[in-house]
Protein backbone atom coordinates (compact mmCIF):
# COMPACT_ATOMS: atom_id res chain seq x y z
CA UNK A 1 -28.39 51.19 -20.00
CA UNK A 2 -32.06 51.40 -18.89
CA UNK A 3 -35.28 51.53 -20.98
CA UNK A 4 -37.27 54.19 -20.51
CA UNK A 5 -40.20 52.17 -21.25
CA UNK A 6 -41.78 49.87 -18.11
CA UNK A 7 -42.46 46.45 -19.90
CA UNK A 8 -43.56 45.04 -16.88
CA UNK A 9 -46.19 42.19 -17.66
CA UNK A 10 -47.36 41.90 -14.19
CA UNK A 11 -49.78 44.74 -14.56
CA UNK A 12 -50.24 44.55 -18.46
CA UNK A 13 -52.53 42.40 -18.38
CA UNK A 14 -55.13 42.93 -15.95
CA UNK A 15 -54.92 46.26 -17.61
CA UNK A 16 -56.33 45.77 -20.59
CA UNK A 17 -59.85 44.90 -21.99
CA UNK A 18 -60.85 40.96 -22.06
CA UNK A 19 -61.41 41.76 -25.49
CA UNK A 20 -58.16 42.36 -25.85
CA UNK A 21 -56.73 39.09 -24.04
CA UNK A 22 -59.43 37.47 -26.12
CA UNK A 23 -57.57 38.38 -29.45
CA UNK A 24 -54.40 38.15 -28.67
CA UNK A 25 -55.60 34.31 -27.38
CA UNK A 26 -57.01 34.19 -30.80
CA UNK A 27 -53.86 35.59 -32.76
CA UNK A 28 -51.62 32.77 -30.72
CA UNK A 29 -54.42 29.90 -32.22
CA UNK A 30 -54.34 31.37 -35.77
CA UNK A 31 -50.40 32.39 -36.67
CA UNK A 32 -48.87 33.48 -39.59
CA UNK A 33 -46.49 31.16 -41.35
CA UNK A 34 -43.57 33.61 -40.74
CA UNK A 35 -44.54 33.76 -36.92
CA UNK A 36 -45.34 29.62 -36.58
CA UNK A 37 -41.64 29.66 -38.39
CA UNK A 38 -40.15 32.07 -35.41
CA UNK A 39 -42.12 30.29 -32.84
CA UNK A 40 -40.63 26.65 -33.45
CA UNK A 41 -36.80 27.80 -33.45
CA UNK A 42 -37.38 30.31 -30.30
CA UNK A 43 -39.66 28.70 -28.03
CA UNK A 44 -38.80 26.17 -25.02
CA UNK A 45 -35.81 28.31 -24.39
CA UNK A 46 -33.97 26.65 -27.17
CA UNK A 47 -31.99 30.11 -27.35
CA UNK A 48 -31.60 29.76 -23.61
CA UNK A 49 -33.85 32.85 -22.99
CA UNK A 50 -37.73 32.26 -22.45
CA UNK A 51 -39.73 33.98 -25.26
CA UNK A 52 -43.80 35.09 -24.93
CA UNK A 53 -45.66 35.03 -28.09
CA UNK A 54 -48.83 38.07 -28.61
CA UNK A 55 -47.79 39.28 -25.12
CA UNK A 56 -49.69 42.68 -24.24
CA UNK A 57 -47.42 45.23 -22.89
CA UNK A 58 -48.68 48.39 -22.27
CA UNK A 59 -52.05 47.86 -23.99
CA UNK A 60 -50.50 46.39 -27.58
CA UNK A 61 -50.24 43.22 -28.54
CA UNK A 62 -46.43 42.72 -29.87
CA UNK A 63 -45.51 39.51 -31.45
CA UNK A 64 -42.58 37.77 -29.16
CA UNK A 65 -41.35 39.19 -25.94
CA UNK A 66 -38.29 38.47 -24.34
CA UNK A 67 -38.37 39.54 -20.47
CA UNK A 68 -35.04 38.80 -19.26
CA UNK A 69 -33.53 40.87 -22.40
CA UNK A 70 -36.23 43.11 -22.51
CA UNK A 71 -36.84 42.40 -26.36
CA UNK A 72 -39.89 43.00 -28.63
CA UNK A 73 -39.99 41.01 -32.18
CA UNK A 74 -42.76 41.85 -34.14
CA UNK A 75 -42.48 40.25 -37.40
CA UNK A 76 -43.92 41.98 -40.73
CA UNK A 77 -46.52 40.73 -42.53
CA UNK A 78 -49.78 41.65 -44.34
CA UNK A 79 -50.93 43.36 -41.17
CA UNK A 80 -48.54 45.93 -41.15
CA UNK A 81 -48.52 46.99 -44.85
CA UNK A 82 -51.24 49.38 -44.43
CA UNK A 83 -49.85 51.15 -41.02
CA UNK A 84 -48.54 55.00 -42.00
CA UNK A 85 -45.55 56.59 -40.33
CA UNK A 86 -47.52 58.70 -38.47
CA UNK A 87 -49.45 55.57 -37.21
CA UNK A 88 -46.17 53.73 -35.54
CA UNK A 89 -45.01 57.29 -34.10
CA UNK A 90 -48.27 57.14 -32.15
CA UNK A 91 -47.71 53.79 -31.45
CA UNK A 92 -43.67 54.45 -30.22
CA UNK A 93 -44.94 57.89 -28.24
CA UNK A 94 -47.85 55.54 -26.43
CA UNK A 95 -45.54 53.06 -25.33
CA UNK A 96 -42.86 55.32 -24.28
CA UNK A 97 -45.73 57.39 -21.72
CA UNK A 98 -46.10 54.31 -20.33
C-alpha cells in the first residue's frame, strides 16, 4: 500500500527555518519523561528498525520517526492538551499536500 504523504527527510530539513532545527535540537536536549521512557526501549535499533527522535518532516516536528516503516509516534503530553480538532485537521491536510 503506498502513503500518499512524501516523508522524505532528505529535503525536510534544509526546508525548514534554522529556527526550527534549533527547537527541535532543543526539544531532543529537554524530553519529557514519557518520551526519555520511549527513547531508551526504541533507540539503537533495539527493535531492529532505526528510530529518529523530533525529526521534521514536512515542516513539523513529530516525536519518533521510523523511515524504513514509514512510522510517526508522537506521544501525548501537556503539549497537546490544548490543540482543538480543527487544529490537527489542519495539521493532517498540511502534511498530506505535501
Amino acid at each position: 500500500m503506498n502513503c500518499p504523504i512524501d516523508f522524505s527527510l532528505k529535503n525536510s530539513r534544509n526546508l525548514c527555518k534554522p529556527e526550527k532545527r534549533e527547537f527541535a535540537r532543543n526539544m531532543r536536549q529537554n524530553q519529557t519523561e514519557s518520551e526519555r521512557i520511549l527513547w531508551e526501549e526504541i533507540r539503537c535499533k533495539k527493535l531492529g528498525f532505526k528510530f529518529r527522535r523530533q525529526c521534521i518532516i514536512t515542516g513539523w516536528i513529530v516525536d519518533f520517526y521510523c523511515s524504513e516503516l514509514r512510522l510517526v509516534i508522537e506521544v501525548d503530553g501537556d503539549y497537546h492538551k490544548d490543540r482543538t480538532e480543527e487544529e490537527i485537521k489542519q495539521l493532517l491536510f498540511s502534511i498530506d499536500k505535501n
